[in-house]
Every structure is written in structure tokens, then in C-alpha cells.
C-alpha atoms as a PDB file:
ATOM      1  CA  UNK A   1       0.000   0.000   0.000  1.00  0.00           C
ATOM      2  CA  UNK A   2       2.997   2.246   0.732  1.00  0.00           C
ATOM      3  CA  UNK A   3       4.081   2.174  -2.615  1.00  0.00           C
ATOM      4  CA  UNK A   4       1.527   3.031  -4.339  1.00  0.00           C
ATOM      5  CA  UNK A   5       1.065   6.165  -2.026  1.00  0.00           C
ATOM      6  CA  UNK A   6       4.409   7.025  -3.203  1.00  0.00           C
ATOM      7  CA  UNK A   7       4.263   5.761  -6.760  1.00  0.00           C
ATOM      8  CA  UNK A   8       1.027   7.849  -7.569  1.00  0.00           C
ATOM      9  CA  UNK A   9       2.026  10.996  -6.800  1.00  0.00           C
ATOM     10  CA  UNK A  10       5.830  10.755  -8.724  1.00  0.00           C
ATOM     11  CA  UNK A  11       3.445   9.537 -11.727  1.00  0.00           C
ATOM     12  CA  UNK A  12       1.161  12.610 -12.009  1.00  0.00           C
ATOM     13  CA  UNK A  13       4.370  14.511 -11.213  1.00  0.00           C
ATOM     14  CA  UNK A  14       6.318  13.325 -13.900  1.00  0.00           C
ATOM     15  CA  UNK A  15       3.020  13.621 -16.035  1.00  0.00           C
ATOM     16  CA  UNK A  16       2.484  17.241 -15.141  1.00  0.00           C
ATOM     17  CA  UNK A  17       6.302  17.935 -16.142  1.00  0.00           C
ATOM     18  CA  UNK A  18       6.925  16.599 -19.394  1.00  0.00           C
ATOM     19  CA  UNK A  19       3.013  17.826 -20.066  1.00  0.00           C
ATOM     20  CA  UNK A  20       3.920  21.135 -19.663  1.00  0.00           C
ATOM     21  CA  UNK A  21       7.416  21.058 -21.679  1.00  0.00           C
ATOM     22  CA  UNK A  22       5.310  20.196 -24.608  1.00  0.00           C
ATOM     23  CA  UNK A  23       2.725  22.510 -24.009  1.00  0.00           C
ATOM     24  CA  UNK A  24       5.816  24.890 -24.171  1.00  0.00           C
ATOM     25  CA  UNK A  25       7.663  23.320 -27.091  1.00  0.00           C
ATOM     26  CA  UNK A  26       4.243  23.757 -29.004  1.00  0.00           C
ATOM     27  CA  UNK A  27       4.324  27.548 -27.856  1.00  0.00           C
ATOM     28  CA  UNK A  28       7.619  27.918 -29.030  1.00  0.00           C
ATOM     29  CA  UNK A  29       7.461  26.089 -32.323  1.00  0.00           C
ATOM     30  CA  UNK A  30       4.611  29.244 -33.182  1.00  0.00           C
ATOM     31  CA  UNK A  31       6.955  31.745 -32.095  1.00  0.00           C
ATOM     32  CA  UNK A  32       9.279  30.638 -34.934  1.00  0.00           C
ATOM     33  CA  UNK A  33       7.024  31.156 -37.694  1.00  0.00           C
ATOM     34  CA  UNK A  34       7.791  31.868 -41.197  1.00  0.00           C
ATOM     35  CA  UNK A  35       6.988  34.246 -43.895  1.00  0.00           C
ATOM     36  CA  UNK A  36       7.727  32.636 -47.370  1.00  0.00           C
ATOM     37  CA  UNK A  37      10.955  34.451 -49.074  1.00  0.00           C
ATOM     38  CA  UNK A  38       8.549  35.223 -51.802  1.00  0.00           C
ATOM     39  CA  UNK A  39       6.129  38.069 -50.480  1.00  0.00           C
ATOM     40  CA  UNK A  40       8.772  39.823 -48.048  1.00  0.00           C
ATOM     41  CA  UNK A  41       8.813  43.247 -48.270  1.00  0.00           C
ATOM     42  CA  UNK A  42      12.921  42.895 -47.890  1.00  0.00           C
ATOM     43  CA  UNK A  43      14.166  39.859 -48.468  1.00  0.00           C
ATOM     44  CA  UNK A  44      17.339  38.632 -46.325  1.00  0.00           C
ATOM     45  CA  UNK A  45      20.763  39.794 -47.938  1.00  0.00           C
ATOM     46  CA  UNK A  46      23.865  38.539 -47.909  1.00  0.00           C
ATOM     47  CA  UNK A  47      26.880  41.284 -46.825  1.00  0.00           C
ATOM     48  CA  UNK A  48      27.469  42.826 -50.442  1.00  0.00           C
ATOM     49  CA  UNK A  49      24.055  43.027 -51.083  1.00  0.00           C
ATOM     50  CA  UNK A  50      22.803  46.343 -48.855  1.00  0.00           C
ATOM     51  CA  UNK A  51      22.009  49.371 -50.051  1.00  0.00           C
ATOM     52  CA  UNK A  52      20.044  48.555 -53.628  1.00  0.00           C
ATOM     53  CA  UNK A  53      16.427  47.451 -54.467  1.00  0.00           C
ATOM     54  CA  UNK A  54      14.770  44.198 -53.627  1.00  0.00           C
ATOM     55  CA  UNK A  55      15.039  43.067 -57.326  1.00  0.00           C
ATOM     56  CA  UNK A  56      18.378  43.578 -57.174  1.00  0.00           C
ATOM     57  CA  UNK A  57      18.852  42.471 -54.033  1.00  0.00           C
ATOM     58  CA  UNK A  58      17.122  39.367 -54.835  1.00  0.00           C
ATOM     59  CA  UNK A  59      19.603  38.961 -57.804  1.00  0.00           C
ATOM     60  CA  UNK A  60      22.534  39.178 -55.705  1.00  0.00           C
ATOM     61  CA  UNK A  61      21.246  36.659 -53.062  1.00  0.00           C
ATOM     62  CA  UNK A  62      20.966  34.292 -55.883  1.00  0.00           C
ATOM     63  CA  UNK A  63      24.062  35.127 -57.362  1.00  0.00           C
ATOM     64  CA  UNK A  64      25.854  34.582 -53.912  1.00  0.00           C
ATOM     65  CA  UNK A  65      23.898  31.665 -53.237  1.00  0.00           C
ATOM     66  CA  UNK A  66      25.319  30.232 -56.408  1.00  0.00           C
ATOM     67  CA  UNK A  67      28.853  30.916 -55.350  1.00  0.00           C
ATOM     68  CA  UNK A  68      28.519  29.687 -51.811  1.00  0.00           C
ATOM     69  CA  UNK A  69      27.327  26.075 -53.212  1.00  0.00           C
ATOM     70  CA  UNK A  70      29.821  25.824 -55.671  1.00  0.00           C
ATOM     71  CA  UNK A  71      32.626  27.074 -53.024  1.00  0.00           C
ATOM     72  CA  UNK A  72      31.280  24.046 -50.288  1.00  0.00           C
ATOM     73  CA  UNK A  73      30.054  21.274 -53.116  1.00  0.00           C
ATOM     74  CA  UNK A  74      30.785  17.974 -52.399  1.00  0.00           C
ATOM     75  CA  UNK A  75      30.039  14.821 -54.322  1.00  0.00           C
ATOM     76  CA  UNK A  76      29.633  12.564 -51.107  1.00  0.00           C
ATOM     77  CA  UNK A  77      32.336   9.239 -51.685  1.00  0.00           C
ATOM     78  CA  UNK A  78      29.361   6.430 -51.540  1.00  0.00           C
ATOM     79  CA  UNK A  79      27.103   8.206 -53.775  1.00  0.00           C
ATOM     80  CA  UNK A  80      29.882   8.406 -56.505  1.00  0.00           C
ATOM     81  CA  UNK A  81      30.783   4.549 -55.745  1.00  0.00           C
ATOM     82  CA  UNK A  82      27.044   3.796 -56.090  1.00  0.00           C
ATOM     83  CA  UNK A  83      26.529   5.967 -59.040  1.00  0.00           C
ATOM     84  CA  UNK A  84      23.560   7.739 -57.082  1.00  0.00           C
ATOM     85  CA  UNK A  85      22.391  10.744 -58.869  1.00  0.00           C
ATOM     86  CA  UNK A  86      19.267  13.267 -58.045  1.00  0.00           C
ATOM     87  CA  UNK A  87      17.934  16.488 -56.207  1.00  0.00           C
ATOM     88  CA  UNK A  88      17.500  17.226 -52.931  1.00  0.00           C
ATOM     89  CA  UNK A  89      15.551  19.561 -51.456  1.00  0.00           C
ATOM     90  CA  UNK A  90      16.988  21.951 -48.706  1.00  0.00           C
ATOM     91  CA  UNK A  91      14.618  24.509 -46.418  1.00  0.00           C
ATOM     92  CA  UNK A  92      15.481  26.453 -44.026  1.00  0.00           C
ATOM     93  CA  UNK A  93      15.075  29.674 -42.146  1.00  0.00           C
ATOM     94  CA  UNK A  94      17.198  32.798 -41.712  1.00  0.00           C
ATOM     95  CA  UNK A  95      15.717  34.261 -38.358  1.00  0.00           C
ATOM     96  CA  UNK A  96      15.322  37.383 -37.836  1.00  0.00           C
ATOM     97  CA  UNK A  97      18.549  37.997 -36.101  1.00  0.00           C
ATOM     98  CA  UNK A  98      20.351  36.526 -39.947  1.00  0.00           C
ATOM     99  CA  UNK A  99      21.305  33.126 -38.137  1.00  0.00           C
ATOM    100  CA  UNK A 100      20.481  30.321 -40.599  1.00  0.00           C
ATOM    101  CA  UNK A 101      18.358  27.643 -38.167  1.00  0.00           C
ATOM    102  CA  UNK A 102      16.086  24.538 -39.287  1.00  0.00           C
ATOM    103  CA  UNK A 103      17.684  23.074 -42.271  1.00  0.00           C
ATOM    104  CA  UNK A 104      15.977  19.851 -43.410  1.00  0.00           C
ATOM    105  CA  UNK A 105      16.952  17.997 -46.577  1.00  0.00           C
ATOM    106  CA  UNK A 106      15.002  15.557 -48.474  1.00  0.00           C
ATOM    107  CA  UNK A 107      16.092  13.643 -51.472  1.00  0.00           C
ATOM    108  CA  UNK A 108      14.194  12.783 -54.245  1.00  0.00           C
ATOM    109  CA  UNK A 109      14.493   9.473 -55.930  1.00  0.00           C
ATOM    110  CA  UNK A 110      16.116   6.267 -55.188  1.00  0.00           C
ATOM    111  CA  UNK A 111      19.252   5.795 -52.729  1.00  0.00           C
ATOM    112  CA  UNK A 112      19.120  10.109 -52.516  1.00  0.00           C
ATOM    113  CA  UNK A 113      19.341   9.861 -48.558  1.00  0.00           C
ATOM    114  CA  UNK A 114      23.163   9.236 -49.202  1.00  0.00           C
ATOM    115  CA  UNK A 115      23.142  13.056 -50.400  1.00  0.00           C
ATOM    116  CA  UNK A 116      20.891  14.769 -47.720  1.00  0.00           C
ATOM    117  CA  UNK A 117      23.902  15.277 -45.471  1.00  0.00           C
ATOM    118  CA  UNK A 118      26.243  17.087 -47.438  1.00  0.00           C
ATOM    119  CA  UNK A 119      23.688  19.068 -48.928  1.00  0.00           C
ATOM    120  CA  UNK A 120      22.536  20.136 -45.143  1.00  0.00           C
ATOM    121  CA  UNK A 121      26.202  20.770 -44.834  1.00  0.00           C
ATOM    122  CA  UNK A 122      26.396  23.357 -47.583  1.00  0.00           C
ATOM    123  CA  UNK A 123      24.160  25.061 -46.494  1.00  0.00           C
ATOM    124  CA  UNK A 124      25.048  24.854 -42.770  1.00  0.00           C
ATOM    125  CA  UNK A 125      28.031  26.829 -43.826  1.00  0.00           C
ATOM    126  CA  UNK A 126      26.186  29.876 -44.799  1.00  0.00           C
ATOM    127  CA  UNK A 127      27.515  33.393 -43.165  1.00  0.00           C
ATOM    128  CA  UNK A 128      24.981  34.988 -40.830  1.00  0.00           C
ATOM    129  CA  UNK A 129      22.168  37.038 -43.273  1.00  0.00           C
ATOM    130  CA  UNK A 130      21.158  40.943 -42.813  1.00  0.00           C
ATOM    131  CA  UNK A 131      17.434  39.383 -41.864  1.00  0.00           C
ATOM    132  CA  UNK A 132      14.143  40.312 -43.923  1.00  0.00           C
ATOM    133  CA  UNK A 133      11.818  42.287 -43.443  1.00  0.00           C
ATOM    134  CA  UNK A 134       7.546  42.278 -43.433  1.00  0.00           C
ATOM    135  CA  UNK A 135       5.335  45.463 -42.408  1.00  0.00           C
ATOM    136  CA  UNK A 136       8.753  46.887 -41.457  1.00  0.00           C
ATOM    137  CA  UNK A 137       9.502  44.136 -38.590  1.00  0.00           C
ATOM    138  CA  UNK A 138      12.467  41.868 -39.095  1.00  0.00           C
ATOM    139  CA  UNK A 139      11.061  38.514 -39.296  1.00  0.00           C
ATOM    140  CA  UNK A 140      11.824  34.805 -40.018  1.00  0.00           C
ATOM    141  CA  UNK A 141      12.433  34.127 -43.870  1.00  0.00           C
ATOM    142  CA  UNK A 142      11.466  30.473 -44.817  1.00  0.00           C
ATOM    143  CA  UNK A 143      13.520  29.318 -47.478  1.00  0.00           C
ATOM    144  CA  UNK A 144      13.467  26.038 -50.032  1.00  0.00           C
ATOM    145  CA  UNK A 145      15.574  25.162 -53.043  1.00  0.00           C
ATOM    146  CA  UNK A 146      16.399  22.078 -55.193  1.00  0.00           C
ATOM    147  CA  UNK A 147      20.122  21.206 -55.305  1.00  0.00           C
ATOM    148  CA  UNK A 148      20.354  18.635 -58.288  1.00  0.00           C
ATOM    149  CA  UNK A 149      23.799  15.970 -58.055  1.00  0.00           C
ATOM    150  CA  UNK A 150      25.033  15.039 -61.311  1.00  0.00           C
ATOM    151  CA  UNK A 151      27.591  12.711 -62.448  1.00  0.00           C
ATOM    152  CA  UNK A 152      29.525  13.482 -65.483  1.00  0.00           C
END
């Protein structure tokens, strides 16, 4: 009988904990919501990109996107051994402080899980962002691109 006095209460204590972590893991997870890099009223930049328009600006993050996967590309050893070829699709989100946070990568097409990790890598790599903007607030900028592997 003992035990169960003592068992009980350590249950609903334990319950009521990890309850309430999740209640504030949900609260947080809404905190870090997105606005698609698509109807931003600034989008993030990259240093070298301040101080022009948001079509230009939008050129240049492209442009420096492009030389920040070709400066960090690699062709992952077991893929080439296994001949695996495909795309993989990275998101992620620069936060409104510029940090790059959440990057998932999912490949598409068979054995393409061997390239997920180096193409998280890339982009893992990324220097911190001058963040976007929406209604004049700096806010969280979700972001998703195909990177395609090809053997030649």
C-alpha cells in the first residue's frame, strides 16, 4: 500500500512535467514562424548586397547563393561509388537575427538519402544574413531550393 502512495504521486508529477514542456515546445514552435521568401517586403541579404532594391537584391542573393554552393560542393564518396544521382531539397530559415536555423533535406528518388547530409552541410556553412523584413519588422524568412547531383 505504501508504494503506491508514493508511486502515484511521482506519476502525475512526472506527467504534469513533461506535459507542460510540450505545451511549451508547441508555444515555441509558433513563435518561430515563417513568412515565405517570396512576399517579403525585404528579403534577407547577404553582406554585399545592402544598399540597392529588392530586385536587385534578390539577384545578388541568388548570385551569392550560387557561389557559396559551388565554393562548399561535395560529391559525397558512396554516392559516386554507387553511381547515385538526383535532387535534394533543402529549407530552411534565416531568423530574424540573420542566423540560418532549421535546415531539413530531403532527397528525391532512389538511394538520394546518401546526399541529404552534405547538402545540409552546404548550407550549414552559410555566413549569418542581414534578416528580412515584413510590415517593417524583421522577421523569419522560410527558405526552399532544389540542389540537383550530377555525375559526369
Amino acid at each position: 500500500m505504501m508504494k503506491y502512495v508514493v508511486v502515484i504521486p511521482v506519476v502525475v508529477l512526472l506527467i504534469s512535467v513533461f506535459s507542460t514542456k510540450a505545451i511549451a515546445q508547441q508555444k515555441e514552435s509558433k513563435k518561430e514562424m515563417a513568412v515565405s521568401f517570396d512576399i517579403m517586403d525585404e528579403i534577407p541579404r547577404f553582406a554585399g548586397c545592402e544598399n540597392i532594391s529588392n530586385e536587385e537584391a534578390k539577384n545578388c542573393f541568388n548570385e551569392k547563393m550560387k557561389e557559396h554552393i559551388i565554393k562548399y560542393f561535395t560529391y559525397p564518396e558512396e554516392a559516386v561509388k554507387k553511381n547515385i544521382q538526383g535532387n535534394v531539397i533543402i529549407t530552411f530559415m534565416i531568423d530574424k537575427e540573420g542566423y540560418v536555423k532549421d535546415i531539413t533535406a530531403k532527397g528525391i528518388g532512389e538511394n538520394t538519402s546518401l546526399l541529404e547530409p552534405e547538402a545540409k552541410k552546404i548550407i550549414s556553412l552559410l555566413p549569418n544574413f542581414i534578416p528580412g523584413k515584413h510590415n517593417n519588422k524583421a522577421v523569419n524568412v522560410q527558405y526552399n531550393f532544389p540542389l540537383t547531383y550530377k555525375l559526369q
